[in-house]
PDB file of N, CA and C in Angstrom:
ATOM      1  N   UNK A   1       9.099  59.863  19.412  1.00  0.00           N
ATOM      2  CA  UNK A   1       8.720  58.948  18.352  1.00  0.00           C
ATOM      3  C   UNK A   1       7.978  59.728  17.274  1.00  0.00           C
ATOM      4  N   UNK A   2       8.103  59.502  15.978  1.00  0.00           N
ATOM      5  CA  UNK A   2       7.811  60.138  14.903  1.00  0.00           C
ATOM      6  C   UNK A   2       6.015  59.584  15.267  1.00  0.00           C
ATOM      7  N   UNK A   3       5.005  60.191  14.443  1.00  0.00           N
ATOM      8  CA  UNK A   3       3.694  59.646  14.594  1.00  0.00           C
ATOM      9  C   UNK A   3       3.470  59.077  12.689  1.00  0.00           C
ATOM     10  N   UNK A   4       4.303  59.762  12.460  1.00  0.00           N
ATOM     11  CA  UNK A   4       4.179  59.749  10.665  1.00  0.00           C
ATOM     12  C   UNK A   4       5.662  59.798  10.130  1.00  0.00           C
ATOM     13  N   UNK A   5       5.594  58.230   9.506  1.00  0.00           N
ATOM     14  CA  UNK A   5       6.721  58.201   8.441  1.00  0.00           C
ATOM     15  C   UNK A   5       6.540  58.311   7.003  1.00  0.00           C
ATOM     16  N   UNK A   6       7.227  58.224   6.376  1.00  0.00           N
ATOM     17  CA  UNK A   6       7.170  58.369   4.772  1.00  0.00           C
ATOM     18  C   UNK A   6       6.258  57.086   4.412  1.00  0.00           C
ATOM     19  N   UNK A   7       7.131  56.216   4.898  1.00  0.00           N
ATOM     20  CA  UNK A   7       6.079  54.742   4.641  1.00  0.00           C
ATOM     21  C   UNK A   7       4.623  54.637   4.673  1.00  0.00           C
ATOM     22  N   UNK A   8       4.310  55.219   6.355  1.00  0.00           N
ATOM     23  CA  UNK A   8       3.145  55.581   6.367  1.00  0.00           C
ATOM     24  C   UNK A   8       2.094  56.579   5.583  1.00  0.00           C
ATOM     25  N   UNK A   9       2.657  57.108   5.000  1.00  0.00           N
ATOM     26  CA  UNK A   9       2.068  58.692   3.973  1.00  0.00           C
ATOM     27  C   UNK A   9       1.853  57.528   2.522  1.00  0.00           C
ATOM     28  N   UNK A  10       2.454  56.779   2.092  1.00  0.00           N
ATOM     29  CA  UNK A  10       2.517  55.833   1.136  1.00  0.00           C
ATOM     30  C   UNK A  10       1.443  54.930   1.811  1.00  0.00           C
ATOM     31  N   UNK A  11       0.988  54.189   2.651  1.00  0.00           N
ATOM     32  CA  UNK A  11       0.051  53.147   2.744  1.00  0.00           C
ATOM     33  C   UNK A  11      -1.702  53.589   3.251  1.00  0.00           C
ATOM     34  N   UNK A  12      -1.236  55.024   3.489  1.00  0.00           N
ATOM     35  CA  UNK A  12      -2.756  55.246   4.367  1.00  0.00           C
ATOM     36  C   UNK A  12      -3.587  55.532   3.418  1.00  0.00           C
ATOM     37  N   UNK A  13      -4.574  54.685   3.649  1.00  0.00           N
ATOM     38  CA  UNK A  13      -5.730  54.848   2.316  1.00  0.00           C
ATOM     39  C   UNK A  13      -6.294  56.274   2.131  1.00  0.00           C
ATOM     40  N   UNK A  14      -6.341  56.614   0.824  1.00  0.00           N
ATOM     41  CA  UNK A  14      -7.035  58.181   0.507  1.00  0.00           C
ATOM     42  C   UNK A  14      -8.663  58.402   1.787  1.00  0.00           C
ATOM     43  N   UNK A  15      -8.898  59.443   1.606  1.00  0.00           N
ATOM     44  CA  UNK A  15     -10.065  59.733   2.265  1.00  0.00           C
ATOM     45  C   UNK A  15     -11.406  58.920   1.338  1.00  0.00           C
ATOM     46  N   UNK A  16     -12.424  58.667   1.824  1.00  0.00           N
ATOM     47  CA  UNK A  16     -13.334  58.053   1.324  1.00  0.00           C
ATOM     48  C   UNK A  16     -12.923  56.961   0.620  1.00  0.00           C
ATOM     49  N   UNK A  17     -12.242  55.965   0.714  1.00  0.00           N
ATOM     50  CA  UNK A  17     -11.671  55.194  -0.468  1.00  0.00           C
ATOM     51  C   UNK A  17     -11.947  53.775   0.315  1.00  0.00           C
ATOM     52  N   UNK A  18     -12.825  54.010   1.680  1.00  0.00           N
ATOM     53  CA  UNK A  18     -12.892  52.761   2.431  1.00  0.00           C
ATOM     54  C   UNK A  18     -14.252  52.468   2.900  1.00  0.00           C
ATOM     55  N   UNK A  19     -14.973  53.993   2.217  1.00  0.00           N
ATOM     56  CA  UNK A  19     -16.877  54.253   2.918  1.00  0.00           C
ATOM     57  C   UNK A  19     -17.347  53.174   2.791  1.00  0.00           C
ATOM     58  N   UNK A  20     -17.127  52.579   1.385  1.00  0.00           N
ATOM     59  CA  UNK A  20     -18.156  51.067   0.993  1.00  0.00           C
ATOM     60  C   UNK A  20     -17.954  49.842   1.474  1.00  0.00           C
ATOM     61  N   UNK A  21     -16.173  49.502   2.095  1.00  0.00           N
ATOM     62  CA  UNK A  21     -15.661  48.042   2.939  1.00  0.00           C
ATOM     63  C   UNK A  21     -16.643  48.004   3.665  1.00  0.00           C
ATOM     64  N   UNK A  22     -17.172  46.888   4.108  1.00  0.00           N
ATOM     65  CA  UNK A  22     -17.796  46.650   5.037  1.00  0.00           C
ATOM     66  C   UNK A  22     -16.808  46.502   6.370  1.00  0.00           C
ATOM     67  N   UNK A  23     -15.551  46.140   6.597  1.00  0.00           N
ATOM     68  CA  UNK A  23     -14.907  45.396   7.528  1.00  0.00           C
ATOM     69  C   UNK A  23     -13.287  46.393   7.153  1.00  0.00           C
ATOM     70  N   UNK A  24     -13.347  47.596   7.294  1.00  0.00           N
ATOM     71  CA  UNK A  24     -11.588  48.160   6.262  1.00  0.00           C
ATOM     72  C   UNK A  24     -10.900  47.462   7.153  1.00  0.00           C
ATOM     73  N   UNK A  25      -9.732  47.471   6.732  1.00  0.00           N
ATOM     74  CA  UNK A  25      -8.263  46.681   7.620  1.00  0.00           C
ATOM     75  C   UNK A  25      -7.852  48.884   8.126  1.00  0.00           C
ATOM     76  N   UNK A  26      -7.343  48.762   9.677  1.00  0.00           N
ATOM     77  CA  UNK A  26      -6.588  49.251  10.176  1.00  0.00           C
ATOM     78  C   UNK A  26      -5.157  49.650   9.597  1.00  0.00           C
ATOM     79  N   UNK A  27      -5.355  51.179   9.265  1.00  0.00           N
ATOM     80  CA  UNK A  27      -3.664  51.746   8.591  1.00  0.00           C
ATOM     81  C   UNK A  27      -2.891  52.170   9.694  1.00  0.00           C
ATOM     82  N   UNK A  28      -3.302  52.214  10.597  1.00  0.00           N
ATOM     83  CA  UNK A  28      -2.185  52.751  12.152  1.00  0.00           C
ATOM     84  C   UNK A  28      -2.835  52.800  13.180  1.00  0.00           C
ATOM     85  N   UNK A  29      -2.323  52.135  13.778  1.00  0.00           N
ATOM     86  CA  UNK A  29      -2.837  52.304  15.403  1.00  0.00           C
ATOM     87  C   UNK A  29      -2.042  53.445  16.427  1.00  0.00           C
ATOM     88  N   UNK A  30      -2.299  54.373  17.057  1.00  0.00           N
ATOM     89  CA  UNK A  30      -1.805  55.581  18.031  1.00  0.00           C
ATOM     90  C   UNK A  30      -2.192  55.227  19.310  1.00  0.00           C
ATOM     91  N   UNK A  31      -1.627  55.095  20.271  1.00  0.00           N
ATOM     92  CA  UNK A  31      -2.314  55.023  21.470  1.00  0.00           C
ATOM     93  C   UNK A  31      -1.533  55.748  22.618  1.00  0.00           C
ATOM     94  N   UNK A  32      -2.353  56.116  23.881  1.00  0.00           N
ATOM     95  CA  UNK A  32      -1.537  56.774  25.013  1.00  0.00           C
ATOM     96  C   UNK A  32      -0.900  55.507  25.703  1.00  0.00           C
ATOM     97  N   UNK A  33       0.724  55.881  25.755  1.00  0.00           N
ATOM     98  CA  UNK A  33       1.333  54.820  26.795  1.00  0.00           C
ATOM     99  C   UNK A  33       0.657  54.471  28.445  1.00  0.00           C
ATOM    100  N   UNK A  34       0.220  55.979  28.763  1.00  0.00           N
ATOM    101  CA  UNK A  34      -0.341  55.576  30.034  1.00  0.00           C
ATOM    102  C   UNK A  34      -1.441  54.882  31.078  1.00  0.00           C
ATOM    103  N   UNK A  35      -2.535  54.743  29.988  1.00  0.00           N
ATOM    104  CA  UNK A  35      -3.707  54.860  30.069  1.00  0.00           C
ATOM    105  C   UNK A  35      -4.811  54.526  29.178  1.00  0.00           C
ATOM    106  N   UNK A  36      -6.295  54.859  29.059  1.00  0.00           N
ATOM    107  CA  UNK A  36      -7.202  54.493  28.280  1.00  0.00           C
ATOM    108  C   UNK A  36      -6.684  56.132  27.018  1.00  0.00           C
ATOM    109  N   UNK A  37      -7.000  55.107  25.777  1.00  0.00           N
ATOM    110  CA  UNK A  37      -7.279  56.033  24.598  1.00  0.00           C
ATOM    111  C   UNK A  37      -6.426  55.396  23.461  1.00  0.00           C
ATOM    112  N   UNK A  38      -7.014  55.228  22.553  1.00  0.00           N
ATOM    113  CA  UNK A  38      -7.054  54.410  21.188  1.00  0.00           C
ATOM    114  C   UNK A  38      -7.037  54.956  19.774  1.00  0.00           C
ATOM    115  N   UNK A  39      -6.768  54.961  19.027  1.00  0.00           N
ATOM    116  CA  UNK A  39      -7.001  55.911  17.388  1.00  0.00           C
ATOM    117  C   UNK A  39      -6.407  54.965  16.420  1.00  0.00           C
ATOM    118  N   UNK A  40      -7.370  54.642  15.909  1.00  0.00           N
ATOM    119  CA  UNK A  40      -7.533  53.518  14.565  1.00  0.00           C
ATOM    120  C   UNK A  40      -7.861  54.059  13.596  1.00  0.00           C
ATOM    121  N   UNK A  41      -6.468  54.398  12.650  1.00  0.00           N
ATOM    122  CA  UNK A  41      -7.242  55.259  11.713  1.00  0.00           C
ATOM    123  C   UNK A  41      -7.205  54.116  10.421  1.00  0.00           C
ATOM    124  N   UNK A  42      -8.392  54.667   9.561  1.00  0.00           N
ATOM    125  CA  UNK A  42      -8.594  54.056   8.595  1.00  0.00           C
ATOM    126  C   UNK A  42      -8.350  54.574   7.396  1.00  0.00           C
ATOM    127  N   UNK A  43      -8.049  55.697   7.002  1.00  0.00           N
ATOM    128  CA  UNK A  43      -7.943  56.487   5.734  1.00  0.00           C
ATOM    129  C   UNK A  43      -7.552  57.549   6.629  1.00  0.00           C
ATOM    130  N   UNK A  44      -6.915  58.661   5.267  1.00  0.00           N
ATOM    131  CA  UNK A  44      -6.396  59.834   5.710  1.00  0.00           C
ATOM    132  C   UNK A  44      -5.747  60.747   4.405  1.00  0.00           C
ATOM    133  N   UNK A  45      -5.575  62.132   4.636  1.00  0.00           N
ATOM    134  CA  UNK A  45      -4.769  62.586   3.861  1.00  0.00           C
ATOM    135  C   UNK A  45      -4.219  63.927   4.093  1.00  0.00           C
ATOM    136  N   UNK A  46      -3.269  64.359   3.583  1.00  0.00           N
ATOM    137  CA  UNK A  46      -2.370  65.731   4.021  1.00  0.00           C
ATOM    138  C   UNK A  46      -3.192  67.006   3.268  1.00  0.00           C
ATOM    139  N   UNK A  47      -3.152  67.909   4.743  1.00  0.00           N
ATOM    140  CA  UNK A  47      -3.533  68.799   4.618  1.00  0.00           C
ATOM    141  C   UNK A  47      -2.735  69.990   4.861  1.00  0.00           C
ATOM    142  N   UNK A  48      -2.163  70.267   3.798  1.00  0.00           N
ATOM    143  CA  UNK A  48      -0.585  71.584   4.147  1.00  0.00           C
ATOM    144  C   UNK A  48       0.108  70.911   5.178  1.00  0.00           C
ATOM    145  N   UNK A  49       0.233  71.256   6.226  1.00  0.00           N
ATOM    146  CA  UNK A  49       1.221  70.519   7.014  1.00  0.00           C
ATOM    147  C   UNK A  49       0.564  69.666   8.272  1.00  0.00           C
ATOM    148  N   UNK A  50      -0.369  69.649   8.029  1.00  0.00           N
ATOM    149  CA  UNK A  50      -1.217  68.295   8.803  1.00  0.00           C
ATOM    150  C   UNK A  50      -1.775  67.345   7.835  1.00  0.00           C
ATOM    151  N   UNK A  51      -2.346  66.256   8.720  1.00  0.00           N
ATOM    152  CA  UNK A  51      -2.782  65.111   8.307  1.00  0.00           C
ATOM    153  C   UNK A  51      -4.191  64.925   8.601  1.00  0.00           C
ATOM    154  N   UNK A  52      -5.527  64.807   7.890  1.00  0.00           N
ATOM    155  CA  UNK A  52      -6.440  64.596   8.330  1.00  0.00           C
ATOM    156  C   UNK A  52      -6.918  63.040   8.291  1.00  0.00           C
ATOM    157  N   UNK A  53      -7.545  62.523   9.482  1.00  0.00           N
ATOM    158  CA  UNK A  53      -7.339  60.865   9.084  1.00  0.00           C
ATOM    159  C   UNK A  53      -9.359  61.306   9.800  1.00  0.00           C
ATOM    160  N   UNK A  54      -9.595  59.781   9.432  1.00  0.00           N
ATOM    161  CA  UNK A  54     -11.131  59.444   9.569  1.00  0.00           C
ATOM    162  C   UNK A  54     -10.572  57.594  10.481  1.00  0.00           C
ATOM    163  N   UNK A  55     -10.953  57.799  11.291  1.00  0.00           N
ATOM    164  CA  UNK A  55     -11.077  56.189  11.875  1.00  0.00           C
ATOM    165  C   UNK A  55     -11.957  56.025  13.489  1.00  0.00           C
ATOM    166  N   UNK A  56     -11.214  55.026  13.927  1.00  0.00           N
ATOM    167  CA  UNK A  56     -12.138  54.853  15.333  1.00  0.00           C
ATOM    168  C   UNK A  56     -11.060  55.233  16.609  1.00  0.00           C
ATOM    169  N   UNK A  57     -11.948  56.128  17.219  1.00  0.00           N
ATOM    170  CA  UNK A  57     -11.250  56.449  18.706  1.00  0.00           C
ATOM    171  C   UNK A  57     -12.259  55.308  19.949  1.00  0.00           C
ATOM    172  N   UNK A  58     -10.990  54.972  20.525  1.00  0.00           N
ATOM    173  CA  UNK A  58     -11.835  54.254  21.724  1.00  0.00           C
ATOM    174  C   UNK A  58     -11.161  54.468  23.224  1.00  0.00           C
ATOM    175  N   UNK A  59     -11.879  54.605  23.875  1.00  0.00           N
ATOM    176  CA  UNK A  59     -11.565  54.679  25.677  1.00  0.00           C
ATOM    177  C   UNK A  59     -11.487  56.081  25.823  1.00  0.00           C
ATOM    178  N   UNK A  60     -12.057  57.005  25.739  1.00  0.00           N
ATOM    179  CA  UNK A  60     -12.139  58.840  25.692  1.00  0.00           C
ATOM    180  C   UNK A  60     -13.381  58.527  26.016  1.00  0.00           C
ATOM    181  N   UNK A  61     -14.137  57.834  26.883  1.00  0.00           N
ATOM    182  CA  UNK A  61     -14.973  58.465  27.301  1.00  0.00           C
ATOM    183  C   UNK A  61     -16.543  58.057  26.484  1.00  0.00           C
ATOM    184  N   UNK A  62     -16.508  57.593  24.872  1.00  0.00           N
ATOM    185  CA  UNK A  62     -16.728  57.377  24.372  1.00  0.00           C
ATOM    186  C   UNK A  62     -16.035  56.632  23.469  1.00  0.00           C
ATOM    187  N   UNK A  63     -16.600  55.638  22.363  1.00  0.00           N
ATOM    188  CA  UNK A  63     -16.356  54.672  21.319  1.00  0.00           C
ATOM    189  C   UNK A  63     -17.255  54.820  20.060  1.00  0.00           C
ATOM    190  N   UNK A  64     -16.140  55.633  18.942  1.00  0.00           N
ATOM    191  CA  UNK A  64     -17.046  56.296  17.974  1.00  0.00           C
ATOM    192  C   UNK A  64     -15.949  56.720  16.660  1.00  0.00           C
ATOM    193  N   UNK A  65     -16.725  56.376  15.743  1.00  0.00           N
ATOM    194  CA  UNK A  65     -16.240  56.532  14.112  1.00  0.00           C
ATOM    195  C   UNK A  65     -15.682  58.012  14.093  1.00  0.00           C
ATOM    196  N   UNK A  66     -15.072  58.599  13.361  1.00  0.00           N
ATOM    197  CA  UNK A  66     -14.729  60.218  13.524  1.00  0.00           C
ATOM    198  C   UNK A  66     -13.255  60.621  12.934  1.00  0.00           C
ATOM    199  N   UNK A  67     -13.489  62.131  12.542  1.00  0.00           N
ATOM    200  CA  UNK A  67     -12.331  62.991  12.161  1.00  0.00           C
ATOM    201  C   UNK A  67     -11.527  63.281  13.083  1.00  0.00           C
ATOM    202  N   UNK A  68      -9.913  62.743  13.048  1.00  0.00           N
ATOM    203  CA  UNK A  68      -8.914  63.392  13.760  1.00  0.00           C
ATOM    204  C   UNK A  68      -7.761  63.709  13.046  1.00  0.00           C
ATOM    205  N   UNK A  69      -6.590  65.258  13.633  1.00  0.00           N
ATOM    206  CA  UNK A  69      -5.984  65.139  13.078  1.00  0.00           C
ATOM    207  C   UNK A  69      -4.623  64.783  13.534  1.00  0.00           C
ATOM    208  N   UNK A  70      -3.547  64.756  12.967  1.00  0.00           N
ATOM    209  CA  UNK A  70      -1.831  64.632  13.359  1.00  0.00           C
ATOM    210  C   UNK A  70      -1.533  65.251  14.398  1.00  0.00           C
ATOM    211  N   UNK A  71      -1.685  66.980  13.936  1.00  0.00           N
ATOM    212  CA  UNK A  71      -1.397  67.867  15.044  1.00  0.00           C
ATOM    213  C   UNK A  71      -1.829  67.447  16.468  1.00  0.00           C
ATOM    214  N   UNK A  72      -3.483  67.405  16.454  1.00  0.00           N
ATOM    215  CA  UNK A  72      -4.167  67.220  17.596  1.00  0.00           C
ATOM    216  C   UNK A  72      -3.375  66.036  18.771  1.00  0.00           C
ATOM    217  N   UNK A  73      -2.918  65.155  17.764  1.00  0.00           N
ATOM    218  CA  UNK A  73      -2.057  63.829  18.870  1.00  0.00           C
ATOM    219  C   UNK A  73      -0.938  64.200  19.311  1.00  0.00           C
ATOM    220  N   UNK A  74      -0.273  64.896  18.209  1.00  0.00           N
ATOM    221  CA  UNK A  74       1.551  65.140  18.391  1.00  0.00           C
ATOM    222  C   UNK A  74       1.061  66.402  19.860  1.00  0.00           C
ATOM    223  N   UNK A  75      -0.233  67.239  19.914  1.00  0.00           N
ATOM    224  CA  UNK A  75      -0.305  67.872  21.220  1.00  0.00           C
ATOM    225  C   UNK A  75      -0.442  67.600  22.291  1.00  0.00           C
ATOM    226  N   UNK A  76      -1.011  65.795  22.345  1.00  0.00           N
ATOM    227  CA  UNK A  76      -1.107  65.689  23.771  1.00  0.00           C
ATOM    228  C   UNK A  76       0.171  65.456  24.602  1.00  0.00           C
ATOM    229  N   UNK A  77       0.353  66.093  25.796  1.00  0.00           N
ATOM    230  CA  UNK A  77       1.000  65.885  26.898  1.00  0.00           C
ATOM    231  C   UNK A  77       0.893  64.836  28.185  1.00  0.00           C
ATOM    232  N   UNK A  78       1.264  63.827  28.554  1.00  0.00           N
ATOM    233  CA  UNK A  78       0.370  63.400  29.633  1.00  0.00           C
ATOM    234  C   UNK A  78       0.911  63.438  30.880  1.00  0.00           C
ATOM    235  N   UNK A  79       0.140  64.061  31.893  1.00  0.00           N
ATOM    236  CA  UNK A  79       0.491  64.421  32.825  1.00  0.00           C
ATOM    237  C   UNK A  79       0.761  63.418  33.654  1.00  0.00           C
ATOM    238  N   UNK A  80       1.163  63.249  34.723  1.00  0.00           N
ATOM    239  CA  UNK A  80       2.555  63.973  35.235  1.00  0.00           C
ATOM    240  C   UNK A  80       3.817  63.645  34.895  1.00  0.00           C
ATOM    241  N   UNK A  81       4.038  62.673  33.422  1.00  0.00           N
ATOM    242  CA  UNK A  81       4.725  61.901  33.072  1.00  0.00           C
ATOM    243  C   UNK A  81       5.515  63.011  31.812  1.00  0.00           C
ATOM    244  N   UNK A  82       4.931  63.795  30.967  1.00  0.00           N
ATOM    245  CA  UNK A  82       5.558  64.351  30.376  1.00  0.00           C
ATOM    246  C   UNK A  82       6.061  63.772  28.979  1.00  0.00           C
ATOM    247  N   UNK A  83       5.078  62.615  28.513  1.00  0.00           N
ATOM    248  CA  UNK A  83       5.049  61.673  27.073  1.00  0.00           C
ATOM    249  C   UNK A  83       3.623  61.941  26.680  1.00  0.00           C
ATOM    250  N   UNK A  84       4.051  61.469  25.490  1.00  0.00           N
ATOM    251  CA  UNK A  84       3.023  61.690  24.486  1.00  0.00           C
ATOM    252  C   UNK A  84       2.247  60.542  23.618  1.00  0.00           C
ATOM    253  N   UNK A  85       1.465  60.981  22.646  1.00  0.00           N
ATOM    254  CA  UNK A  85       0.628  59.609  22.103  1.00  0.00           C
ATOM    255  C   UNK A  85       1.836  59.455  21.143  1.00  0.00           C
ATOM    256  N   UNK A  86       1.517  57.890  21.318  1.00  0.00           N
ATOM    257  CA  UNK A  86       2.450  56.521  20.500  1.00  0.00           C
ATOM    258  C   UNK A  86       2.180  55.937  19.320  1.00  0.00           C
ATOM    259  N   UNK A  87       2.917  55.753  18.710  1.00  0.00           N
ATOM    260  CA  UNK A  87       2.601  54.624  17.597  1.00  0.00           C
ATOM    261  C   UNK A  87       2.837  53.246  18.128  1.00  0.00           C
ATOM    262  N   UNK A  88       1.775  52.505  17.524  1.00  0.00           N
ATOM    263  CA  UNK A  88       2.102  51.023  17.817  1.00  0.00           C
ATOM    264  C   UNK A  88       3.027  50.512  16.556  1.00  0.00           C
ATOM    265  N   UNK A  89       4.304  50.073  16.790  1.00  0.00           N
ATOM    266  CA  UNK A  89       4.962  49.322  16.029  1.00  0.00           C
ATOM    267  C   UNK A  89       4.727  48.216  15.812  1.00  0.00           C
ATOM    268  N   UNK A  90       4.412  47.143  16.731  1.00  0.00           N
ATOM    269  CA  UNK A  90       4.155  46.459  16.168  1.00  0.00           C
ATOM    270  C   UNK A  90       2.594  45.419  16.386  1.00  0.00           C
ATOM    271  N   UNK A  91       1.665  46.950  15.800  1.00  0.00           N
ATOM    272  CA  UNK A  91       0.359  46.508  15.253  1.00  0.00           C
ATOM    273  C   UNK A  91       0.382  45.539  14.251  1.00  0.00           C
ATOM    274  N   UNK A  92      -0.394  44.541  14.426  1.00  0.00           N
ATOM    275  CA  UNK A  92      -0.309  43.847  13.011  1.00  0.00           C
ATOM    276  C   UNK A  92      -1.505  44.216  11.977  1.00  0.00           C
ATOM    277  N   UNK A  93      -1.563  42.847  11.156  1.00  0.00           N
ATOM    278  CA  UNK A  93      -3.307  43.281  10.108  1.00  0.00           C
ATOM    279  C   UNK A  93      -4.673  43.114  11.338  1.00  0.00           C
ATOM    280  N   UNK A  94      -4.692  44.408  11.074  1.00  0.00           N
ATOM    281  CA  UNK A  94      -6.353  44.244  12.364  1.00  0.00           C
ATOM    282  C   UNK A  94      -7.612  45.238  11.457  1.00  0.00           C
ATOM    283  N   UNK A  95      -8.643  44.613  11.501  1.00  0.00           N
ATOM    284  CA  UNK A  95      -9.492  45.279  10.823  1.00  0.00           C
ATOM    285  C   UNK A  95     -10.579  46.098  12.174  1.00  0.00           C
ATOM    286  N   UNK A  96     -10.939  46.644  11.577  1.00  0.00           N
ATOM    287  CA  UNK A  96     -11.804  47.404  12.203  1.00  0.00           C
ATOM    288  C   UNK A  96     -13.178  46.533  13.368  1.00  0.00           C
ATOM    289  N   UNK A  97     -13.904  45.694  12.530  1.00  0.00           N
ATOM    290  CA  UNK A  97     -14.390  44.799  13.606  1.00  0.00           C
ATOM    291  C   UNK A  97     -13.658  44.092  14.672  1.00  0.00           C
ATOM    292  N   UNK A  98     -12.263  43.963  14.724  1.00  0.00           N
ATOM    293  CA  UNK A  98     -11.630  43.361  15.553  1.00  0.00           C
ATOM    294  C   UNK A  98     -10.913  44.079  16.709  1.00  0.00           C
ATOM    295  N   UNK A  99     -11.526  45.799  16.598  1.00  0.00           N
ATOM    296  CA  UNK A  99     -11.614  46.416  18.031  1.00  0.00           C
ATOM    297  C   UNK A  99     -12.799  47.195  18.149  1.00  0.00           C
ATOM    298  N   UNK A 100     -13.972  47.117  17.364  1.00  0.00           N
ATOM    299  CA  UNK A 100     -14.853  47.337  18.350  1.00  0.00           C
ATOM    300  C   UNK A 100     -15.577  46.819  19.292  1.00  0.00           C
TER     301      UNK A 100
END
């Protein structure tokens, strides 16, 4: 599964362009098929051939605001299954208070 479409590169809010929302709406949800782990990103932008996004990771152990990038997801492996982190297709409008 692609993690990034064209569409998506078109809707994800610039970096900082969401500091002042009190409540931003959710630009993509990523998650592991198998298990706990979450990535709500809220803004983002291309960096040569990655993507740097700013949103909320949840079930790692911790639940916390933060920098992640493209690469870092398209690397995970999950063992013993041999898949990787997902896009949710069909995430709908979810804002940010409505998963922490």
């Amino acid at each position: 599964m692609k993690l990034m479409t064209k569409k998506l590169e078109k809707e994800i809010p610039t970096m900082r362009s969401t500091e002042n929302v009190e409540n931003p709406k959710i630009a993509v949800h990523y998650f592991n098929p198998c298990g706990n782990g979450d990535w709500y990103v809220l803004e983002g932008e291309k960096q040569g051939d990655d993507w740097l996004f700013f949103g909320y990771v949840k079930g790692l152990g911790f639940d916390e605001l933060g920098y992640f990038t493209l690469k870092e997801l398209e690397s995970v492996t999950i063992k013993p299954f041999g898949l990787g982190i997902e896009r949710d297709l069909y995430f709908g409008e979810t804002y940010l208070n409505e998963v922490k």
